[in-house]
N, C-alpha and C. Protein backbone atom coordinates (compact mmCIF):
# COMPACT_ATOMS: atom_id res chain seq x y z
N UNK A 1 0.85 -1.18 0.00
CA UNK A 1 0.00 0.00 0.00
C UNK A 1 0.90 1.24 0.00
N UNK A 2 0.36 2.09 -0.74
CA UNK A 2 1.56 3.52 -0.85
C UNK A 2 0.82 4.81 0.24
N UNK A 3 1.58 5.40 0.82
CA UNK A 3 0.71 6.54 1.33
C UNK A 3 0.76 7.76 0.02
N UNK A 4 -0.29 7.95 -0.05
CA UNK A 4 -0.33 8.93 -1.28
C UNK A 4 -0.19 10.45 -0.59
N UNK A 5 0.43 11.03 -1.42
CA UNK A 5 0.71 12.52 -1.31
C UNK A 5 0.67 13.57 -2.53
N UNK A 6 0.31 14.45 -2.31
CA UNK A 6 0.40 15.37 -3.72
C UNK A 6 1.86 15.13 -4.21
N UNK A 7 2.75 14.52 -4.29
CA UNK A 7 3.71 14.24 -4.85
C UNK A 7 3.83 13.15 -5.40
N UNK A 8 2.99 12.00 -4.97
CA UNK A 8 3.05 10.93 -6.20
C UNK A 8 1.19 10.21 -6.62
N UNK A 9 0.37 11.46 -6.69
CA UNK A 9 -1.25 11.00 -6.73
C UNK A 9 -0.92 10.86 -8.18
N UNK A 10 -0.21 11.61 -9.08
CA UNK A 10 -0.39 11.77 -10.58
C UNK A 10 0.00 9.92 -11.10
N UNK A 11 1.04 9.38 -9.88
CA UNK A 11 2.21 8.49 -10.57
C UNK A 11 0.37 7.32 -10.18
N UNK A 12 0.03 7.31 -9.23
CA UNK A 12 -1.11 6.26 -8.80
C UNK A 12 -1.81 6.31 -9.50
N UNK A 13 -2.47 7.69 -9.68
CA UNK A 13 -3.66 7.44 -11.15
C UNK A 13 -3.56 7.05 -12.37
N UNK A 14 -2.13 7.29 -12.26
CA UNK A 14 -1.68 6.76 -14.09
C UNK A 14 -1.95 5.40 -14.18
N UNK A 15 -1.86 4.63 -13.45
CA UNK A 15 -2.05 3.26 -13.16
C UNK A 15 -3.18 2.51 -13.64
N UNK A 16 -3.05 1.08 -14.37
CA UNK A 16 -4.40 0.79 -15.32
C UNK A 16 -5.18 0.48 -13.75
N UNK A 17 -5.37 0.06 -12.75
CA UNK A 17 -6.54 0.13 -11.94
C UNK A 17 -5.60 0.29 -10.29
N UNK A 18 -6.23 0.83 -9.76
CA UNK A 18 -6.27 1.59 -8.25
C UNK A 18 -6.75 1.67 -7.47
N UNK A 19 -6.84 1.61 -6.14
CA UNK A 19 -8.10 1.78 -5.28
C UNK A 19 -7.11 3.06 -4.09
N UNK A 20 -8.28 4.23 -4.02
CA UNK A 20 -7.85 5.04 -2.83
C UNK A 20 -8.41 4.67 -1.79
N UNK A 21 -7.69 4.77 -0.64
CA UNK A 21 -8.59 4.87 0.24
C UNK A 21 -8.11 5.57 1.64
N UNK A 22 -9.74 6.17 1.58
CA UNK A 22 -9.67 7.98 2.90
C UNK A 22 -9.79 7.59 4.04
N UNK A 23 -9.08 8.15 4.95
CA UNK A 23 -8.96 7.20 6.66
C UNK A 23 -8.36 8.36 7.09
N UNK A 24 -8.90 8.38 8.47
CA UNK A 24 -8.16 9.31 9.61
C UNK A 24 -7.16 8.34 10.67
N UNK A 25 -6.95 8.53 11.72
CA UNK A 25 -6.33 7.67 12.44
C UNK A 25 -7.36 8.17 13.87
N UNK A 26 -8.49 8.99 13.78
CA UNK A 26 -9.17 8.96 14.94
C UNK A 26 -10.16 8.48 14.25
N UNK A 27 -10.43 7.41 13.57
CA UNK A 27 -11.72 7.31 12.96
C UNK A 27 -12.15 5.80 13.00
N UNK A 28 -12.93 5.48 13.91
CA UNK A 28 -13.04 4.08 14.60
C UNK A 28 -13.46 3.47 13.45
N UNK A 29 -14.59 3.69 12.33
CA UNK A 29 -14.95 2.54 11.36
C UNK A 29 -13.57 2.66 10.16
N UNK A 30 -12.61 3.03 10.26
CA UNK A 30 -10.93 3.37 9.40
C UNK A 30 -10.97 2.31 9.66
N UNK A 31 -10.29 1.92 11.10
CA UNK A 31 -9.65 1.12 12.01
C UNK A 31 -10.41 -0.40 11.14
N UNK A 32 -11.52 -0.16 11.63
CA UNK A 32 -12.52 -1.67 11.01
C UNK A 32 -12.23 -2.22 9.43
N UNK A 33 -11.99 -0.95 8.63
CA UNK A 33 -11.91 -1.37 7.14
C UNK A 33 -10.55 -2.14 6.93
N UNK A 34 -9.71 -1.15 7.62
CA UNK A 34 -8.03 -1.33 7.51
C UNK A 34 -7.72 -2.75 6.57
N UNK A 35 -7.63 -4.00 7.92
CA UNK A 35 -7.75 -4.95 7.83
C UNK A 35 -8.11 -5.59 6.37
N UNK A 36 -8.80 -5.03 6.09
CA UNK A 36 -9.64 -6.00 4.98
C UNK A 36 -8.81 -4.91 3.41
N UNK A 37 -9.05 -4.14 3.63
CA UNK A 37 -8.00 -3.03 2.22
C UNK A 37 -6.76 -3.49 2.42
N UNK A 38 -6.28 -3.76 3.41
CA UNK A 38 -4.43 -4.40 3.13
C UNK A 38 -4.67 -5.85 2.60
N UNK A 39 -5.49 -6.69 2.98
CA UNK A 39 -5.81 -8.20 2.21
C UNK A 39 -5.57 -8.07 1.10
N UNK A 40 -6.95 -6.88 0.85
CA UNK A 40 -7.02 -7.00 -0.60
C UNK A 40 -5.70 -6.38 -1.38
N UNK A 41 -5.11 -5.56 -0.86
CA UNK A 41 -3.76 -5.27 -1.64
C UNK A 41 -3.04 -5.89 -1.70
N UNK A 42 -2.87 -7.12 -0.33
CA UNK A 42 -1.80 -8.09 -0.82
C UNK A 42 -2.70 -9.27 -2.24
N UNK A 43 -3.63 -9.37 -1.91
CA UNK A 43 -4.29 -10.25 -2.83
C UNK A 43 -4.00 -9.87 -4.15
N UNK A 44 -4.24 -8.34 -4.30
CA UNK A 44 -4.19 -8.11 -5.93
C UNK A 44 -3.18 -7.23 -6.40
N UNK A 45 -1.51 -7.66 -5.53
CA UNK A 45 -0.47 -6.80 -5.81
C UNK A 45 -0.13 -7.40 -7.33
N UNK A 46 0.30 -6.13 -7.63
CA UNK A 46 1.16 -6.59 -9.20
C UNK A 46 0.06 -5.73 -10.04
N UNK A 47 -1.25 -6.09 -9.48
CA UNK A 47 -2.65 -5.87 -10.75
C UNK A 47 -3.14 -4.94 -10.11
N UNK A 48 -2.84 -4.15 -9.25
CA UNK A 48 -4.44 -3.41 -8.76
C UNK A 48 -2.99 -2.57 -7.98
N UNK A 49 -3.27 -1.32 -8.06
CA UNK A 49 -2.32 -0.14 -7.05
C UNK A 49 -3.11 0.76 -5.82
N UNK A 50 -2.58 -0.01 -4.86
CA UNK A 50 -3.58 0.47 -3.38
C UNK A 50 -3.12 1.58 -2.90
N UNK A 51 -3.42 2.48 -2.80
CA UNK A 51 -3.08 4.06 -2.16
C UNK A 51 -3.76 4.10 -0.86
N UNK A 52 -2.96 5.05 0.33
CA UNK A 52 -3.64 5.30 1.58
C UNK A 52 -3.84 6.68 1.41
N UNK A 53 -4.69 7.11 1.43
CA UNK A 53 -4.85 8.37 1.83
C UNK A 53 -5.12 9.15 3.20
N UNK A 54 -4.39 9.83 3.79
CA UNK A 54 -4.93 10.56 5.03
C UNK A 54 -5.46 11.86 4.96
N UNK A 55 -6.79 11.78 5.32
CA UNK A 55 -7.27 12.94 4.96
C UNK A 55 -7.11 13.95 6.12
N UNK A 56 -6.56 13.75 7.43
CA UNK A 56 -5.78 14.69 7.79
C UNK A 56 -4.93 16.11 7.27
N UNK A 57 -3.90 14.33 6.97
CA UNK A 57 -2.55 15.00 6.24
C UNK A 57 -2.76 15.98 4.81
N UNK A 58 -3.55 15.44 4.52
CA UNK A 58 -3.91 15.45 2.88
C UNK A 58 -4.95 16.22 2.76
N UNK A 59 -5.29 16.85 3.02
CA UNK A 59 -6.80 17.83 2.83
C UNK A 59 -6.98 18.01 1.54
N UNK A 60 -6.15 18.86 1.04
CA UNK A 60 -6.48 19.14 -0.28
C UNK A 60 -7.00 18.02 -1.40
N UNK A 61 -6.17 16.66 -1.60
CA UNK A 61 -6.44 15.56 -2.20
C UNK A 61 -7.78 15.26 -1.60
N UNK A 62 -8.33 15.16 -0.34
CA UNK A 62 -9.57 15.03 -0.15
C UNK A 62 -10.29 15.81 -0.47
N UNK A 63 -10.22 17.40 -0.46
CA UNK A 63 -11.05 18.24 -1.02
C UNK A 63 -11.36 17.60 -2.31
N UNK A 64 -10.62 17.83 -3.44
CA UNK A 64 -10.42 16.94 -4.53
C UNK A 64 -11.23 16.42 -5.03
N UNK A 65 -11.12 15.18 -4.12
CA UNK A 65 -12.24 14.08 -4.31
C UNK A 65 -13.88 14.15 -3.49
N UNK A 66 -13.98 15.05 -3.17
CA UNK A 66 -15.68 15.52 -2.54
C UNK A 66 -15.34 14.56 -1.29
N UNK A 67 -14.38 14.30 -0.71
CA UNK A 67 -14.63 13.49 0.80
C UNK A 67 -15.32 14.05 1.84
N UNK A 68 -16.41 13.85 2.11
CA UNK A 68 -17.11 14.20 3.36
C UNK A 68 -17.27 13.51 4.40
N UNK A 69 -17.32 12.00 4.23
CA UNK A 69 -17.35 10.56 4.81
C UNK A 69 -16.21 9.38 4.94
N UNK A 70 -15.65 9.19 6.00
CA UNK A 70 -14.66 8.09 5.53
C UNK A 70 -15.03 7.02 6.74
N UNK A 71 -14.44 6.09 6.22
CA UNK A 71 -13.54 5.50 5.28
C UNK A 71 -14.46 5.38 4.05
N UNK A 72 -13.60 6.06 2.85
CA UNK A 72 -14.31 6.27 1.72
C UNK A 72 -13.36 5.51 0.55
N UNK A 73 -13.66 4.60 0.12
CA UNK A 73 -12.94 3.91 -1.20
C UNK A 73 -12.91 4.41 -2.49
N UNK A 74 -12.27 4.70 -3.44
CA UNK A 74 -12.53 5.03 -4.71
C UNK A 74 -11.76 3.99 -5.65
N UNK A 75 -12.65 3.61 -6.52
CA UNK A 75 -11.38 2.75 -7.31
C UNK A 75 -11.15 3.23 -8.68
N UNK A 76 -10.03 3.30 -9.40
CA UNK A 76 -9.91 4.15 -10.46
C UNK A 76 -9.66 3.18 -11.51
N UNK A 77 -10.23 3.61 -12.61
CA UNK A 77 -9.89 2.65 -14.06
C UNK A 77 -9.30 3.38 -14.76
N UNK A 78 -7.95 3.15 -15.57
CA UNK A 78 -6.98 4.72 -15.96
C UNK A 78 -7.35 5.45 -15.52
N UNK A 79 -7.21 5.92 -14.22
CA UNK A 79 -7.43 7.43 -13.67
C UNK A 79 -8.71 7.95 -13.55
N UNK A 80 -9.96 7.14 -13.69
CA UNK A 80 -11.32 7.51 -14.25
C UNK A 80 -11.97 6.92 -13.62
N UNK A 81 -12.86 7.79 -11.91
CA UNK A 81 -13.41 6.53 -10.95
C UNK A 81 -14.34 6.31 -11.71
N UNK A 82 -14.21 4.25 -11.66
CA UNK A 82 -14.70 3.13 -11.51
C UNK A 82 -16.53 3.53 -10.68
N UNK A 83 -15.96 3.34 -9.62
CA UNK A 83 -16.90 3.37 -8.35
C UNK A 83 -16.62 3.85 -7.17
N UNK A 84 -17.10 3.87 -5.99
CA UNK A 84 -16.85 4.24 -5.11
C UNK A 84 -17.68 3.90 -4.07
N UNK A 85 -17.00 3.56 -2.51
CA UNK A 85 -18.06 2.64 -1.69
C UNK A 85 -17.64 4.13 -0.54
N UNK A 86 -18.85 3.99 0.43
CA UNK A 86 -18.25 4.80 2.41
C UNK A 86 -18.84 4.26 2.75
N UNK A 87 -18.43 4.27 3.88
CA UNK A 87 -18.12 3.29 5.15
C UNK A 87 -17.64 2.07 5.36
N UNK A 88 -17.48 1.26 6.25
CA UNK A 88 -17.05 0.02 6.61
C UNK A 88 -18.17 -1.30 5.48
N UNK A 89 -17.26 -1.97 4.61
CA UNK A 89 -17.77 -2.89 3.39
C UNK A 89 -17.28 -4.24 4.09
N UNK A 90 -18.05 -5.19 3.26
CA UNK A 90 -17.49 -6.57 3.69
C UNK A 90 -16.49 -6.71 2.48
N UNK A 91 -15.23 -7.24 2.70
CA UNK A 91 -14.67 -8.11 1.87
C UNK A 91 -15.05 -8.23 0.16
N UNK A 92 -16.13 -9.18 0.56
CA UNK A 92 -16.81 -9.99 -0.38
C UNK A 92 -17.20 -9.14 -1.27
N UNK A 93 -17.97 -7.75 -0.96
CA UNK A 93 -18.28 -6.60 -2.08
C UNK A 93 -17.10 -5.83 -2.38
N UNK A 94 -15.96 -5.37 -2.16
CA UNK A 94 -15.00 -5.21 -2.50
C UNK A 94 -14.32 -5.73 -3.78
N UNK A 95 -14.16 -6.88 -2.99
CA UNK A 95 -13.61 -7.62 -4.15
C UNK A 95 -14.37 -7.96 -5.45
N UNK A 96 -15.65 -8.05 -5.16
CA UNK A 96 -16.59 -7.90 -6.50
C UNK A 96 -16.12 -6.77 -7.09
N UNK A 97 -16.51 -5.60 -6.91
CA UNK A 97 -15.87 -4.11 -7.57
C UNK A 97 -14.72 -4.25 -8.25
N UNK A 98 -13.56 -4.41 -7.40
CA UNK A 98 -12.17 -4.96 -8.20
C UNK A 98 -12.33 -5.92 -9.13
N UNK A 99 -12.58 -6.95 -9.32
CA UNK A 99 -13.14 -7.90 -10.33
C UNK A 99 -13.84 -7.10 -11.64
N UNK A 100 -14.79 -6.49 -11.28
CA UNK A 100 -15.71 -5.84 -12.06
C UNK A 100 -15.08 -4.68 -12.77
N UNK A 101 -14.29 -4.00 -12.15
CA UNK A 101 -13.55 -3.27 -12.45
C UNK A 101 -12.02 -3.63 -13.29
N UNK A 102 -11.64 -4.72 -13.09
CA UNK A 102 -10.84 -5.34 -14.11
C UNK A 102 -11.42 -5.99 -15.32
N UNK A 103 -12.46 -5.98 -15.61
CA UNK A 103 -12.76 -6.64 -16.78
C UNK A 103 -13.00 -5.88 -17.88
């Protein structure tokens, strides 16, 4: 997983598929997703480019992206969101999206 920064968001989006994802570190349903977004990045390293975003740190990149809600997922197809889930997801729909989103 990369922590994304306005210094390498351009290099992540360039990427044929991506998933962001918006988290605080005071943000109890973050904590809940965590877990399951690092799976899936180890699951679909090589094919799929997982970004962390802190929307702390990162305001502006969240401005950006209309974040009002997190933990907020976005997944990008060349640079061009896919979809996008908030709040705490199971697994199982995740990985549908990614799937769906690779084809």
């Amino acid at each position: 997983m990369i922590t994304v920064n306005s210094d390498n968001l351009t290099e992540i989006k360039s990427a044929d598929y991506a998933v962001l994802d918006f988290w605080a570190t005071w943000c109890g349903p973050c904590r809940m997703l965590s877990p399951t977004v690092e799976a899936l990045a180890e699951k679909y390293a090589g094919k799929v480019t997982f970004g962390s975003v802190n929307v702390d740190d990162e305001e502006k990149i969240a401005i950006d992206y209309h974040i009002s809600v997190i933990p907020t997922l976005y997944f990008l197809k060349k640079g061009v969101v896919f979809n996008k889930t908030v709040g705490v997801r199971p697994a199982s729909e995740l990985e549908a999206i990614i799937e769906d989103m690779m084809k």
